[in-house]
PDB file of N, CA and C in Angstrom:
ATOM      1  N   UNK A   1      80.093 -15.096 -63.146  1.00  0.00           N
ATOM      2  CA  UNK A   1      79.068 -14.659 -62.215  1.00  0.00           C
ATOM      3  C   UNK A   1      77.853 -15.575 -62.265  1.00  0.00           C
ATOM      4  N   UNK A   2      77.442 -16.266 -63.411  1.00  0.00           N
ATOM      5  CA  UNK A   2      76.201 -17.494 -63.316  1.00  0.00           C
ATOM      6  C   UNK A   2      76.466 -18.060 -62.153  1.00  0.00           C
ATOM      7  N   UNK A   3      77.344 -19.019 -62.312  1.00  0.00           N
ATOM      8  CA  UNK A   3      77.467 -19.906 -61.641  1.00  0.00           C
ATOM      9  C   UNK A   3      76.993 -19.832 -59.891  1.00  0.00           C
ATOM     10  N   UNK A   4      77.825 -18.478 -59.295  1.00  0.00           N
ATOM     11  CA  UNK A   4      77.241 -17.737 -58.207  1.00  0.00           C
ATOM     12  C   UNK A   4      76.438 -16.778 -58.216  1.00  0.00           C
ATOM     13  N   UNK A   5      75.472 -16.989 -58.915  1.00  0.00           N
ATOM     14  CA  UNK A   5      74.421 -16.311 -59.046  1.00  0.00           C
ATOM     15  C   UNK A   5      72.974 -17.511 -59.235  1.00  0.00           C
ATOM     16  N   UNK A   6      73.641 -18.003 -60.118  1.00  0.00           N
ATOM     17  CA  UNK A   6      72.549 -18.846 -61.044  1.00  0.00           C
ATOM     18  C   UNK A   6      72.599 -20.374 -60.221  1.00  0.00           C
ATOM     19  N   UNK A   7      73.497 -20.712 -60.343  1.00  0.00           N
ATOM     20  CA  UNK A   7      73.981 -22.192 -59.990  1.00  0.00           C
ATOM     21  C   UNK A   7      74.866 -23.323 -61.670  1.00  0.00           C
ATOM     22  N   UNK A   8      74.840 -22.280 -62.486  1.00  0.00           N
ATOM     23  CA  UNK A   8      75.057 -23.195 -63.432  1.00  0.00           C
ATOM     24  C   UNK A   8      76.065 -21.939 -64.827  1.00  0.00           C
ATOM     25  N   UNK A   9      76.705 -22.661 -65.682  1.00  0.00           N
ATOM     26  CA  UNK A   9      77.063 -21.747 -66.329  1.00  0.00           C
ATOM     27  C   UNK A   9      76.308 -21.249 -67.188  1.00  0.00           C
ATOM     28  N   UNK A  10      76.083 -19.833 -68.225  1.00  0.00           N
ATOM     29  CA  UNK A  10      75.436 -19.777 -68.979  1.00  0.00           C
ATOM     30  C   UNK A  10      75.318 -20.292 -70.152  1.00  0.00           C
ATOM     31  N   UNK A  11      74.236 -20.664 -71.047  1.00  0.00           N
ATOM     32  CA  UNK A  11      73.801 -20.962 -71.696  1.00  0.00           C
ATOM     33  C   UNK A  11      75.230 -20.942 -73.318  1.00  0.00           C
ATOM     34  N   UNK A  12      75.065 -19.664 -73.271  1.00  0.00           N
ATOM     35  CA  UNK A  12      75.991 -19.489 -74.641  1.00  0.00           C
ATOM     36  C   UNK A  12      77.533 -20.385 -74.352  1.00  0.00           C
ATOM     37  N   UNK A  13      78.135 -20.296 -73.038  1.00  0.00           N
ATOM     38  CA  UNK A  13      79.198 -20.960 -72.542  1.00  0.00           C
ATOM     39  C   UNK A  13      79.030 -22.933 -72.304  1.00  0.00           C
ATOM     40  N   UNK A  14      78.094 -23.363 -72.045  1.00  0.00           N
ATOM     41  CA  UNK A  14      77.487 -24.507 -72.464  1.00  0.00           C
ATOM     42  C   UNK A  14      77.626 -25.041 -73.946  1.00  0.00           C
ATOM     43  N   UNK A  15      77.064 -24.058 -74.760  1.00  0.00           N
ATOM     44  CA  UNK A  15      76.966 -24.069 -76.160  1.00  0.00           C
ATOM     45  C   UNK A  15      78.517 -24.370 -77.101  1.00  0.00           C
ATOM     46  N   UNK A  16      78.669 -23.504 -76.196  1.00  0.00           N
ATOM     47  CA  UNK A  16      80.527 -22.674 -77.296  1.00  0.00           C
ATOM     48  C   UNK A  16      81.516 -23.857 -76.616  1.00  0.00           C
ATOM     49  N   UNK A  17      81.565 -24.097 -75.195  1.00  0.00           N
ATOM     50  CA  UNK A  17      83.291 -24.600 -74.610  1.00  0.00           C
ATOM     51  C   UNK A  17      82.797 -26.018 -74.703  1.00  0.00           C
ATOM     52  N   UNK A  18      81.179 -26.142 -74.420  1.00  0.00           N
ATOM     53  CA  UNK A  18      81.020 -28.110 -74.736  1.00  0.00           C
ATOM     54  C   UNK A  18      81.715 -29.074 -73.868  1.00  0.00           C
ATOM     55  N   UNK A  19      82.712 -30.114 -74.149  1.00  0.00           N
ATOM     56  CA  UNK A  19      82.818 -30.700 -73.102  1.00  0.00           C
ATOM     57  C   UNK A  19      84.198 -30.296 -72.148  1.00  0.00           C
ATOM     58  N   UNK A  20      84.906 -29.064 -72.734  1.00  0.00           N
ATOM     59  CA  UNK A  20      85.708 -28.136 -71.791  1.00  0.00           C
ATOM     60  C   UNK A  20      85.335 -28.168 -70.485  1.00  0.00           C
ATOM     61  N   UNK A  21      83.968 -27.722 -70.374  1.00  0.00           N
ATOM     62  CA  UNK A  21      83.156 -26.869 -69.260  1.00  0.00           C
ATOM     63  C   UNK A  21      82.831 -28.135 -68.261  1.00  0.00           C
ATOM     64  N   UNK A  22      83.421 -27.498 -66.949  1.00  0.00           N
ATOM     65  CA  UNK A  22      83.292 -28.927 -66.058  1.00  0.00           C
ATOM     66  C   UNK A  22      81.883 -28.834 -66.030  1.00  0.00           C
ATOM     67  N   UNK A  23      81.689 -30.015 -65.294  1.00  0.00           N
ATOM     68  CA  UNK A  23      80.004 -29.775 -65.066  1.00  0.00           C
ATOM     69  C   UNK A  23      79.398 -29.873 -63.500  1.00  0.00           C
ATOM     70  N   UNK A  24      78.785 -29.109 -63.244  1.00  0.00           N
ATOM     71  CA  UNK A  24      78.037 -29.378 -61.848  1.00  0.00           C
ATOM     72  C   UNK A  24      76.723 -30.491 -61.261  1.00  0.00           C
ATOM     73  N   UNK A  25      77.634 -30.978 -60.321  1.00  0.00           N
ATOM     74  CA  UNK A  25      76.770 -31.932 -59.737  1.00  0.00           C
ATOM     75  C   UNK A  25      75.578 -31.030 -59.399  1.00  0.00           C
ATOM     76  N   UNK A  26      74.233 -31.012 -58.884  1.00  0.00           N
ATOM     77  CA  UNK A  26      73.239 -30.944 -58.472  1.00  0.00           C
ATOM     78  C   UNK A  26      73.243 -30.359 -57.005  1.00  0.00           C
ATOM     79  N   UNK A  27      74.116 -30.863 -56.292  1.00  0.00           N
ATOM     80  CA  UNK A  27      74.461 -30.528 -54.959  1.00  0.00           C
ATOM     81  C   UNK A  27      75.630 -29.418 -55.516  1.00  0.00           C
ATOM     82  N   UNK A  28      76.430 -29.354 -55.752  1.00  0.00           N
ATOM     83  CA  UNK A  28      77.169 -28.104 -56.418  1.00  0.00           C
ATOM     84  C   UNK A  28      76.413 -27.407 -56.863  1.00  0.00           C
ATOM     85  N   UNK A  29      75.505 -27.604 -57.704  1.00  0.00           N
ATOM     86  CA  UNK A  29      74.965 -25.972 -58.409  1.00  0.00           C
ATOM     87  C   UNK A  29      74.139 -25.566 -57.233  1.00  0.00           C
ATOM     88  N   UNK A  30      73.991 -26.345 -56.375  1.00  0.00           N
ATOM     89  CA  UNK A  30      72.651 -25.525 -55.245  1.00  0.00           C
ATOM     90  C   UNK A  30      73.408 -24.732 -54.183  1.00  0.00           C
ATOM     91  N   UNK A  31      75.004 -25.820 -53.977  1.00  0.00           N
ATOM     92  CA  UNK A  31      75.892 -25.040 -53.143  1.00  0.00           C
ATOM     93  C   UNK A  31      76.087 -23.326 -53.864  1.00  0.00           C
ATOM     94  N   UNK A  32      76.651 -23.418 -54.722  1.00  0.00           N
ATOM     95  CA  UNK A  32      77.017 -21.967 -55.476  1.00  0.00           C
ATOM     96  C   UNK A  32      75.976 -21.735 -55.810  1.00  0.00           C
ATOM     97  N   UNK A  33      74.934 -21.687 -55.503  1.00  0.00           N
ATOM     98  CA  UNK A  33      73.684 -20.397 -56.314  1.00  0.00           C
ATOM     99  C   UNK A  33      73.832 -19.988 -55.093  1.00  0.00           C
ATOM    100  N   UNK A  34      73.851 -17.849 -55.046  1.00  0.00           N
ATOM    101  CA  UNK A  34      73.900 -16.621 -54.678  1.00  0.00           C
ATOM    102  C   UNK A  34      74.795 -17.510 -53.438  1.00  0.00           C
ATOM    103  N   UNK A  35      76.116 -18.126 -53.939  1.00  0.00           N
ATOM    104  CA  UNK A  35      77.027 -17.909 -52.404  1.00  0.00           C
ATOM    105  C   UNK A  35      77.982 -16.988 -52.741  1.00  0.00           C
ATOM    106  N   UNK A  36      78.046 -15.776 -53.114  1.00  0.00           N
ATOM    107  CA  UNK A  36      78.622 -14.744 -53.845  1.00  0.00           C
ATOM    108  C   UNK A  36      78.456 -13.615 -52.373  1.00  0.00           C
ATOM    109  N   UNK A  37      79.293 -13.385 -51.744  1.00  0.00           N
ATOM    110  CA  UNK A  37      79.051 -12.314 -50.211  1.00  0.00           C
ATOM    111  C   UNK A  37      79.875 -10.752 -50.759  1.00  0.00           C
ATOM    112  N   UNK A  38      80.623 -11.056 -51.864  1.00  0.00           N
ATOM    113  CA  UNK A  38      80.871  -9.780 -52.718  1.00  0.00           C
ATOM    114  C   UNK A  38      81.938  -9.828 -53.759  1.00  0.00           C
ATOM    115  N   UNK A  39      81.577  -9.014 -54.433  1.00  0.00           N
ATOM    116  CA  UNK A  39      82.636  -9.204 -55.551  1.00  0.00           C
ATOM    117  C   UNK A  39      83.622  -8.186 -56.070  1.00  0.00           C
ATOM    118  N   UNK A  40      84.851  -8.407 -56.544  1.00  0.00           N
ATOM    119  CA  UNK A  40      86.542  -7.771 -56.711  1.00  0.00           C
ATOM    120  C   UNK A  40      86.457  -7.596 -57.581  1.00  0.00           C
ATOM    121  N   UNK A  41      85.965  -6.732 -57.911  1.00  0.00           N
ATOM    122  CA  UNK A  41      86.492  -6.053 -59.721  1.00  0.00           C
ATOM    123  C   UNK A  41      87.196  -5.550 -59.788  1.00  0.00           C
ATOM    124  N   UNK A  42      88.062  -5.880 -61.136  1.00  0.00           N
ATOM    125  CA  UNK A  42      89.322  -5.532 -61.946  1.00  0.00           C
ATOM    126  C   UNK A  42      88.914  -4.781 -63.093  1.00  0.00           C
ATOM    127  N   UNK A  43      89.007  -3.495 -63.406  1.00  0.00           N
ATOM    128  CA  UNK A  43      88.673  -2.849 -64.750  1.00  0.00           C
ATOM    129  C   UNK A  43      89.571  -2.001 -65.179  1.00  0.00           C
ATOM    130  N   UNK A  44      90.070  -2.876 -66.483  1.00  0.00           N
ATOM    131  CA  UNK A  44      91.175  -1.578 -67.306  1.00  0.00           C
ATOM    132  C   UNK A  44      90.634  -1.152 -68.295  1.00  0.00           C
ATOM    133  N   UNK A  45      90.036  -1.265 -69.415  1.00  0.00           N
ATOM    134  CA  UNK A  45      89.657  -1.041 -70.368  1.00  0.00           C
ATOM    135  C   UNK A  45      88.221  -1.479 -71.146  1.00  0.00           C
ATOM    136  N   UNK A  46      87.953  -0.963 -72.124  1.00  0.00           N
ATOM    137  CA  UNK A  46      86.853  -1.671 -73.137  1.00  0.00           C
ATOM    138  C   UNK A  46      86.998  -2.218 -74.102  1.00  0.00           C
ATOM    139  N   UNK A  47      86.408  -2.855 -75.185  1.00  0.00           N
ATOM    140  CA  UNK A  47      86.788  -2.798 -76.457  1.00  0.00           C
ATOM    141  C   UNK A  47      85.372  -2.733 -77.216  1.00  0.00           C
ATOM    142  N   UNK A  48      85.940  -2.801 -78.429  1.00  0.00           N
ATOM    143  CA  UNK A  48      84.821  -2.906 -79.148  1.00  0.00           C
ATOM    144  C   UNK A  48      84.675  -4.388 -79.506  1.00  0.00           C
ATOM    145  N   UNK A  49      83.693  -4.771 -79.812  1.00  0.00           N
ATOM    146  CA  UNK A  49      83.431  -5.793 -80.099  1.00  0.00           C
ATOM    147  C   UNK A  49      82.618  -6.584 -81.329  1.00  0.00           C
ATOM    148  N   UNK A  50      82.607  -7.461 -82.076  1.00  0.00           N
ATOM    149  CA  UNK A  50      82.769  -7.575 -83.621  1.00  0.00           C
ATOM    150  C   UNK A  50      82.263  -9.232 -83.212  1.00  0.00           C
ATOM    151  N   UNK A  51      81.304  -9.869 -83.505  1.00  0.00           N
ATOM    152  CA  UNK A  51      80.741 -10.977 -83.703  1.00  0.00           C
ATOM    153  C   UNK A  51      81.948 -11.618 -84.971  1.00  0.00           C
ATOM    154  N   UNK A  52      82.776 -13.152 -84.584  1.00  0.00           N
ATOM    155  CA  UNK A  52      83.194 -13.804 -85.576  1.00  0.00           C
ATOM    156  C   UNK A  52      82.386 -14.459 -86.668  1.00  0.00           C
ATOM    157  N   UNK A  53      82.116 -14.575 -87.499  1.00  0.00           N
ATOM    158  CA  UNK A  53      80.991 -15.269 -88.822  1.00  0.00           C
ATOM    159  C   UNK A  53      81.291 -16.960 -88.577  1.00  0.00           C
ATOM    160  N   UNK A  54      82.892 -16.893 -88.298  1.00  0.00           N
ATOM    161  CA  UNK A  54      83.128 -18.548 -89.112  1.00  0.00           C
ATOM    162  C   UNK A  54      83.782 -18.803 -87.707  1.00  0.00           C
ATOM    163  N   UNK A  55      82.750 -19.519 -86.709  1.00  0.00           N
ATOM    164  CA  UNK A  55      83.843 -19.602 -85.124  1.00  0.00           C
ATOM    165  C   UNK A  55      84.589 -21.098 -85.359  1.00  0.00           C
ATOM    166  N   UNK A  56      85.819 -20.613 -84.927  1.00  0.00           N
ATOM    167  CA  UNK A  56      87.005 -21.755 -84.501  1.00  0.00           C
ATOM    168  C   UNK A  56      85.790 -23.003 -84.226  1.00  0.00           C
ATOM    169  N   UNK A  57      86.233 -24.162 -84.768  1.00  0.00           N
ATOM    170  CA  UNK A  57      85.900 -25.404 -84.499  1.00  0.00           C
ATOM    171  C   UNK A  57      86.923 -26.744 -83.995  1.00  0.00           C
ATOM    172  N   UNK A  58      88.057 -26.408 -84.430  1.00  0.00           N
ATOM    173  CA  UNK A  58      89.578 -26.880 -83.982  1.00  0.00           C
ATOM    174  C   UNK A  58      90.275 -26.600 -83.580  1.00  0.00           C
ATOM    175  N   UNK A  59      90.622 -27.130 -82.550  1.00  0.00           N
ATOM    176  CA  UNK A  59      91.895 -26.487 -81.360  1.00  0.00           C
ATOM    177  C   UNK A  59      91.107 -25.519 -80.676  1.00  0.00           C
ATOM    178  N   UNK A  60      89.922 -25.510 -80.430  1.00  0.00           N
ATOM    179  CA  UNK A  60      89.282 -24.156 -79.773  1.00  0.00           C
ATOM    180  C   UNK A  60      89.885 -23.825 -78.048  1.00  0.00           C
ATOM    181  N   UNK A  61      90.235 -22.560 -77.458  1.00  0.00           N
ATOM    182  CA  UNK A  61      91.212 -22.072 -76.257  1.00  0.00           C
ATOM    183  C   UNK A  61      89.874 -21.280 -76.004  1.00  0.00           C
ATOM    184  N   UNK A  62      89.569 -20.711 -74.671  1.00  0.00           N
ATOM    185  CA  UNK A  62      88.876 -19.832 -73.805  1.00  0.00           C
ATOM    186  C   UNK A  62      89.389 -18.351 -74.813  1.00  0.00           C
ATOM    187  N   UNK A  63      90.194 -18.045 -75.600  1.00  0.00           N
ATOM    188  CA  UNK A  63      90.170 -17.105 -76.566  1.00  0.00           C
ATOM    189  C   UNK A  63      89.549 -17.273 -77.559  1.00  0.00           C
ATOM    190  N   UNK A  64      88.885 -18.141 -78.913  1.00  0.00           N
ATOM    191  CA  UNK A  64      88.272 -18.462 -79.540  1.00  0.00           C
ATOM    192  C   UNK A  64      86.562 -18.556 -79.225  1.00  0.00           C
ATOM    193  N   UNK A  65      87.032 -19.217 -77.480  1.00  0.00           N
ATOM    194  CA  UNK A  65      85.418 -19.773 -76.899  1.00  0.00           C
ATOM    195  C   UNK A  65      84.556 -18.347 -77.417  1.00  0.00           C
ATOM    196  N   UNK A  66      84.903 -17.382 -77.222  1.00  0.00           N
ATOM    197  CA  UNK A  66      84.014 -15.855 -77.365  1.00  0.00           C
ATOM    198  C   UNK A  66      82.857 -15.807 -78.635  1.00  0.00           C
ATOM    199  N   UNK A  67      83.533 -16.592 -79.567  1.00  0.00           N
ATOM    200  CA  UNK A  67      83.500 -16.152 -81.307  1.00  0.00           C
ATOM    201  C   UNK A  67      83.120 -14.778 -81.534  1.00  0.00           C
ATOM    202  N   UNK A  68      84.336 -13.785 -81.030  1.00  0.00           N
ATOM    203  CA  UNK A  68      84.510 -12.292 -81.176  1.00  0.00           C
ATOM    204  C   UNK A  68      86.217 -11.989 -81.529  1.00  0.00           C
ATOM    205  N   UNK A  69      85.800 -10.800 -82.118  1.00  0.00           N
ATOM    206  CA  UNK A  69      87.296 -10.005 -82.476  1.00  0.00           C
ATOM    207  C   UNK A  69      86.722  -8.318 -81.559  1.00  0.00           C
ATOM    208  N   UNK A  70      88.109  -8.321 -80.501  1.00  0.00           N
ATOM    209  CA  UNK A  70      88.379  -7.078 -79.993  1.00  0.00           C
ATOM    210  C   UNK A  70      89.069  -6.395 -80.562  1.00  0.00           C
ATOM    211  N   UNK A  71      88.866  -5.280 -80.307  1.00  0.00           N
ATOM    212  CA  UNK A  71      89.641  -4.091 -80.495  1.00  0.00           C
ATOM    213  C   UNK A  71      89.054  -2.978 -79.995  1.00  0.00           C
ATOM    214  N   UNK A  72      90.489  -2.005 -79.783  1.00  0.00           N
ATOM    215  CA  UNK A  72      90.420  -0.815 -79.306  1.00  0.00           C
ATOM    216  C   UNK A  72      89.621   0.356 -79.900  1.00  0.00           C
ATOM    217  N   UNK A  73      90.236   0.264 -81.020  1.00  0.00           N
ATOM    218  CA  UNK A  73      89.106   1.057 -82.427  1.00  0.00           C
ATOM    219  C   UNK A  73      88.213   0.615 -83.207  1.00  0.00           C
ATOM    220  N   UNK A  74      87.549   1.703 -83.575  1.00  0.00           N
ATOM    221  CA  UNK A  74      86.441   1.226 -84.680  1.00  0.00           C
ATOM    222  C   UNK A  74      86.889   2.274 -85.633  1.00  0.00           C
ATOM    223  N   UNK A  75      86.874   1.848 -87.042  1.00  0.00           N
ATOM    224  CA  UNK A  75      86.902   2.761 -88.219  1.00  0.00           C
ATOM    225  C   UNK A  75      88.102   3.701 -87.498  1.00  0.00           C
ATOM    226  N   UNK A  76      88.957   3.325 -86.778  1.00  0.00           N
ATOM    227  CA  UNK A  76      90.535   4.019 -87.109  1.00  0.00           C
ATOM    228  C   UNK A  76      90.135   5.060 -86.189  1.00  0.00           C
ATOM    229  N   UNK A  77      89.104   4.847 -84.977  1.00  0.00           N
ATOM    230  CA  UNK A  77      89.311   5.937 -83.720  1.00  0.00           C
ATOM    231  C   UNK A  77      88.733   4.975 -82.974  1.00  0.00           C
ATOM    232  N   UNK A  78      90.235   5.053 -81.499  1.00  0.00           N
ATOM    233  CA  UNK A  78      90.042   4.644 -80.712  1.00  0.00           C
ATOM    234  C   UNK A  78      88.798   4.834 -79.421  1.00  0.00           C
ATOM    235  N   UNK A  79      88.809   4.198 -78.588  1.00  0.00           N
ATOM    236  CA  UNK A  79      87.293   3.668 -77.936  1.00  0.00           C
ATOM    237  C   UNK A  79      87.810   5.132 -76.781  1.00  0.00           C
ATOM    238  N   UNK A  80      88.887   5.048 -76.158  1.00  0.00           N
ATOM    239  CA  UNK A  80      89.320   6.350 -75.462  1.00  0.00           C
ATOM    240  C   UNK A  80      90.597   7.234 -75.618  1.00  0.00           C
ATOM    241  N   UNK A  81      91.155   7.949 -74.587  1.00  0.00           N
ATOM    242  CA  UNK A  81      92.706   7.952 -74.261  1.00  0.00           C
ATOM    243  C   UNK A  81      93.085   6.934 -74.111  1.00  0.00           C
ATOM    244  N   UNK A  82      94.431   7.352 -74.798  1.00  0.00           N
ATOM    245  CA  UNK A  82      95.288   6.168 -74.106  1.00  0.00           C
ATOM    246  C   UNK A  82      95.589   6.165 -73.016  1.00  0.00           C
ATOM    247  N   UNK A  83      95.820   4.616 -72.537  1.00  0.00           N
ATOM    248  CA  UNK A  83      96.180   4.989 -70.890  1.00  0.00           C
ATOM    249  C   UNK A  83      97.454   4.463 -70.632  1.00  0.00           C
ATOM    250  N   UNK A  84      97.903   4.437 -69.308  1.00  0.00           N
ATOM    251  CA  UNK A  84      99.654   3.911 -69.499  1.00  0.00           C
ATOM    252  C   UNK A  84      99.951   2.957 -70.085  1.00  0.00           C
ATOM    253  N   UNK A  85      99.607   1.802 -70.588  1.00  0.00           N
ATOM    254  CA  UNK A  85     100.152   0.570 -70.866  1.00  0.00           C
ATOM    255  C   UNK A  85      99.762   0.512 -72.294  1.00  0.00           C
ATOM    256  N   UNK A  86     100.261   0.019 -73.192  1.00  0.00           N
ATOM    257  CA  UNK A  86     100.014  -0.222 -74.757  1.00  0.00           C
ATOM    258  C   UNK A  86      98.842  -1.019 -74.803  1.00  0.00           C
ATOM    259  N   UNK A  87      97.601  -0.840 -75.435  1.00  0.00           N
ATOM    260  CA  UNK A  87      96.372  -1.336 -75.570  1.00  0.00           C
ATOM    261  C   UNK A  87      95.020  -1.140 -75.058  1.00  0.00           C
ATOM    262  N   UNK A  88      95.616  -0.100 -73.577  1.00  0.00           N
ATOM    263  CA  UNK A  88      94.408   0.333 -72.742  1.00  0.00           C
ATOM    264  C   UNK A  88      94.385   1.571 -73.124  1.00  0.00           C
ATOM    265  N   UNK A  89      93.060   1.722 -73.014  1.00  0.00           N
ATOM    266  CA  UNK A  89      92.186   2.824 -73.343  1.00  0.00           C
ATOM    267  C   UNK A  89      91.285   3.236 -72.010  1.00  0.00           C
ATOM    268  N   UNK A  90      91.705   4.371 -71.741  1.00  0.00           N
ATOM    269  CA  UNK A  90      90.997   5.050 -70.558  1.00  0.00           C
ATOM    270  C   UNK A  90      89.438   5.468 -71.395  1.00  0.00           C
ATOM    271  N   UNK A  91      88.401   4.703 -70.655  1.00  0.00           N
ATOM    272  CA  UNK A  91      86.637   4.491 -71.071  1.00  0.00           C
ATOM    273  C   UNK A  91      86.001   4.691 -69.793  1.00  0.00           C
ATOM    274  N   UNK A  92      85.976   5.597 -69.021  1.00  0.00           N
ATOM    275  CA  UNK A  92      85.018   5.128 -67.459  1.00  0.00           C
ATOM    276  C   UNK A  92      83.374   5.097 -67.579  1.00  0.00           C
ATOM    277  N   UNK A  93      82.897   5.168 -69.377  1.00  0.00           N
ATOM    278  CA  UNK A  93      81.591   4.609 -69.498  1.00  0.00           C
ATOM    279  C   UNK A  93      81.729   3.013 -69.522  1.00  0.00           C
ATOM    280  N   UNK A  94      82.793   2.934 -69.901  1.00  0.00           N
ATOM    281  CA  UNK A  94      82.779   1.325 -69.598  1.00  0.00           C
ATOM    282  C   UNK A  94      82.518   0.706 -68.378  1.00  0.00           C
ATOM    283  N   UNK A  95      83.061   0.827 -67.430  1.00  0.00           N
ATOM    284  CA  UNK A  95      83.297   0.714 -65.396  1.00  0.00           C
ATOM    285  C   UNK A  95      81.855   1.021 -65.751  1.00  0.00           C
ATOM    286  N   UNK A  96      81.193   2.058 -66.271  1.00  0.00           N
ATOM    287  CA  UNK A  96      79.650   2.759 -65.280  1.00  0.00           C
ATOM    288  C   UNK A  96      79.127   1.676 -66.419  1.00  0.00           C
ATOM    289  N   UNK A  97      78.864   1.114 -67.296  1.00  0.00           N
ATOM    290  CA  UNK A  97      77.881   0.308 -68.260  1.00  0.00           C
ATOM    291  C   UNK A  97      78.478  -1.096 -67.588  1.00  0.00           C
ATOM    292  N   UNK A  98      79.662  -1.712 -66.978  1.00  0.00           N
ATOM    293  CA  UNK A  98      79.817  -2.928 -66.503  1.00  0.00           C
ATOM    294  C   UNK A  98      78.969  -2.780 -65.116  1.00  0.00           C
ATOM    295  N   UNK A  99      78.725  -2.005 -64.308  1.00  0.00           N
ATOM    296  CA  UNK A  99      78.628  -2.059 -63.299  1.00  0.00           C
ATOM    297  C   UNK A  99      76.840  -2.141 -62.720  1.00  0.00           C
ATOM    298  N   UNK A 100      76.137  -1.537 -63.909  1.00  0.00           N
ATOM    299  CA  UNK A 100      74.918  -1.285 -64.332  1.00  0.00           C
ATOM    300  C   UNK A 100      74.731  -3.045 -64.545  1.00  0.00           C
ATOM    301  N   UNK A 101      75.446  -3.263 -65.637  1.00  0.00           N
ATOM    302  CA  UNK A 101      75.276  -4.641 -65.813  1.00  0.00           C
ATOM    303  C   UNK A 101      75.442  -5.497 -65.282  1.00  0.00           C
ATOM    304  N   UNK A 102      75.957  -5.476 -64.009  1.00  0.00           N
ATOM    305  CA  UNK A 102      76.175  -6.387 -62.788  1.00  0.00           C
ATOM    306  C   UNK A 102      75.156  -6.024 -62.079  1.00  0.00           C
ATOM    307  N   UNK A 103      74.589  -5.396 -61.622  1.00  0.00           N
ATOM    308  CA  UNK A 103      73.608  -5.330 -60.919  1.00  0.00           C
ATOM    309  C   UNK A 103      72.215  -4.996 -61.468  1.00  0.00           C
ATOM    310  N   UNK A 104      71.815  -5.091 -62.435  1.00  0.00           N
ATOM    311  CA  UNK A 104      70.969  -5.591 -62.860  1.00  0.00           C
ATOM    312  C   UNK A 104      70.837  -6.932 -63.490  1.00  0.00           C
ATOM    313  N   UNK A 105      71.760  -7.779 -63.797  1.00  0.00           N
ATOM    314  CA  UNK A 105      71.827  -9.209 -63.839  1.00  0.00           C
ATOM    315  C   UNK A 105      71.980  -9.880 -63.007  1.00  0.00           C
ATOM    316  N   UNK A 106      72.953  -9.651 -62.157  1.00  0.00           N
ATOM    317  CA  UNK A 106      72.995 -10.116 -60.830  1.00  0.00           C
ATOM    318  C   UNK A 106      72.851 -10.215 -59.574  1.00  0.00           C
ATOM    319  N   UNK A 107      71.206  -9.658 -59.489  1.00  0.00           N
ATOM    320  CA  UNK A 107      70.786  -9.576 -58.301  1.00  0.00           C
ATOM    321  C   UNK A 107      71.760  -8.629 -57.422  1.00  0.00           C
ATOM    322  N   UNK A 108      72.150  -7.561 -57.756  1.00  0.00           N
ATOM    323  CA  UNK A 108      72.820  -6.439 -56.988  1.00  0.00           C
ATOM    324  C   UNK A 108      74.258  -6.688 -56.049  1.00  0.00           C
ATOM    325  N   UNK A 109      74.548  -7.061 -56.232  1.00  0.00           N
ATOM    326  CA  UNK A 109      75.736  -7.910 -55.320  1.00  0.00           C
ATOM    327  C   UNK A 109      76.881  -6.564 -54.664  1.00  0.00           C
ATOM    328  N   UNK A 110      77.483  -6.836 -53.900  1.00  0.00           N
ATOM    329  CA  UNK A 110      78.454  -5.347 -53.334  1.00  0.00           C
ATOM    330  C   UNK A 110      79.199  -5.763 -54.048  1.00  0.00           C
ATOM    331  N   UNK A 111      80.068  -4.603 -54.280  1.00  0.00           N
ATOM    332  CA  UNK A 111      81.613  -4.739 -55.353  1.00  0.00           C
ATOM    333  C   UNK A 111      82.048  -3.642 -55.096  1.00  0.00           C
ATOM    334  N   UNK A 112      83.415  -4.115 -54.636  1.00  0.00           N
ATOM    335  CA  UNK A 112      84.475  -3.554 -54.440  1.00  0.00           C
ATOM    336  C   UNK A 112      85.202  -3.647 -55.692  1.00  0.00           C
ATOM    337  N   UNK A 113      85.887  -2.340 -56.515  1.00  0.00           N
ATOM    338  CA  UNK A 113      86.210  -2.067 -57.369  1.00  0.00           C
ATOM    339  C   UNK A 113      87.756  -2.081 -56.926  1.00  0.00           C
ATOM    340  N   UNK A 114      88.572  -3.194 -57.291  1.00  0.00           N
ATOM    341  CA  UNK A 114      89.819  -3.579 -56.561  1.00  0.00           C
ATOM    342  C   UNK A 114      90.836  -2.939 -57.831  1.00  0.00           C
ATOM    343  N   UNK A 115      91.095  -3.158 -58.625  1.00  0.00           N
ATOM    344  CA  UNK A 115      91.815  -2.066 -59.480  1.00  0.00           C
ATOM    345  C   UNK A 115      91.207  -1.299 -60.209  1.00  0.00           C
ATOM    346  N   UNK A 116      91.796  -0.766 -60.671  1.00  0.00           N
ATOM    347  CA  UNK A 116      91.883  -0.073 -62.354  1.00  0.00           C
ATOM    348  C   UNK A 116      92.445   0.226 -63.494  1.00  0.00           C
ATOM    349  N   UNK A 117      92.262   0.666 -64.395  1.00  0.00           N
ATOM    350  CA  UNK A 117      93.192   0.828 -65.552  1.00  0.00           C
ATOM    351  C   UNK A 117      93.645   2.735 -65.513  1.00  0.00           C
ATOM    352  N   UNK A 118      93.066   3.133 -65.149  1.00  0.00           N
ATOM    353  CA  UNK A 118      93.559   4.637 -65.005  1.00  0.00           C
ATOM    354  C   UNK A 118      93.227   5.383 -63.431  1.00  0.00           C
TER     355      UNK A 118
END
């Protein structure tokens, strides 16, 4: 969402993916700032989330880029129900705290909520 919002990626993603992360010409980042006319959200689940101490420095993948460990539970109770598929957890404070967080970061944008997880 930076990128069409902002014109550029964020900061921590700069930091973490390094020379992964394509980079934007000047005329690109001005093209994509707020050319965003609405956005498709996909929401199945939450997790919890756990800051890594010692982040991947070798071989680093867009899975490492995070320097986080997910999971469903904390202390051996899960985040919701289970939901049909092995790993999702039915959370619809999650959907209402992502959605909060999209529009207050991102300048309010329409969203169409294109799937779900339950």
């Amino acid at each position: 969402m930076n990128p069409l919002t902002f014109g550029e990626y964020p900061e921590s993603m700069r930091i973490n993916v390094v020379n992964r992360l394509p980079r934007f010409t000047t005329e690109e980042s001005y093209t994509l700032r707020n050319s965003l006319d609405f956005l498709g959200l996909n929401y199945y689940t939450a997790n919890y989330v756990q800051h890594v101490s010692e982040a991947v420095t070798d071989n680093m993948t867009r899975s490492s880029d995070v320097q986080a460990h997910l999971s469903i539970e904390r202390n051996g109770v899960p985040i919701g129900a289970k939901g049909g598929t092995e790993g999702l957890r039915s959370y619809p404070q999650g959907l209402h705290d992502l959605l909060v967080y999209i529009k207050n970061n991102y300048n309010n944008p329409t969203i169409y909520i294109t799937e779900n997880g339950m």
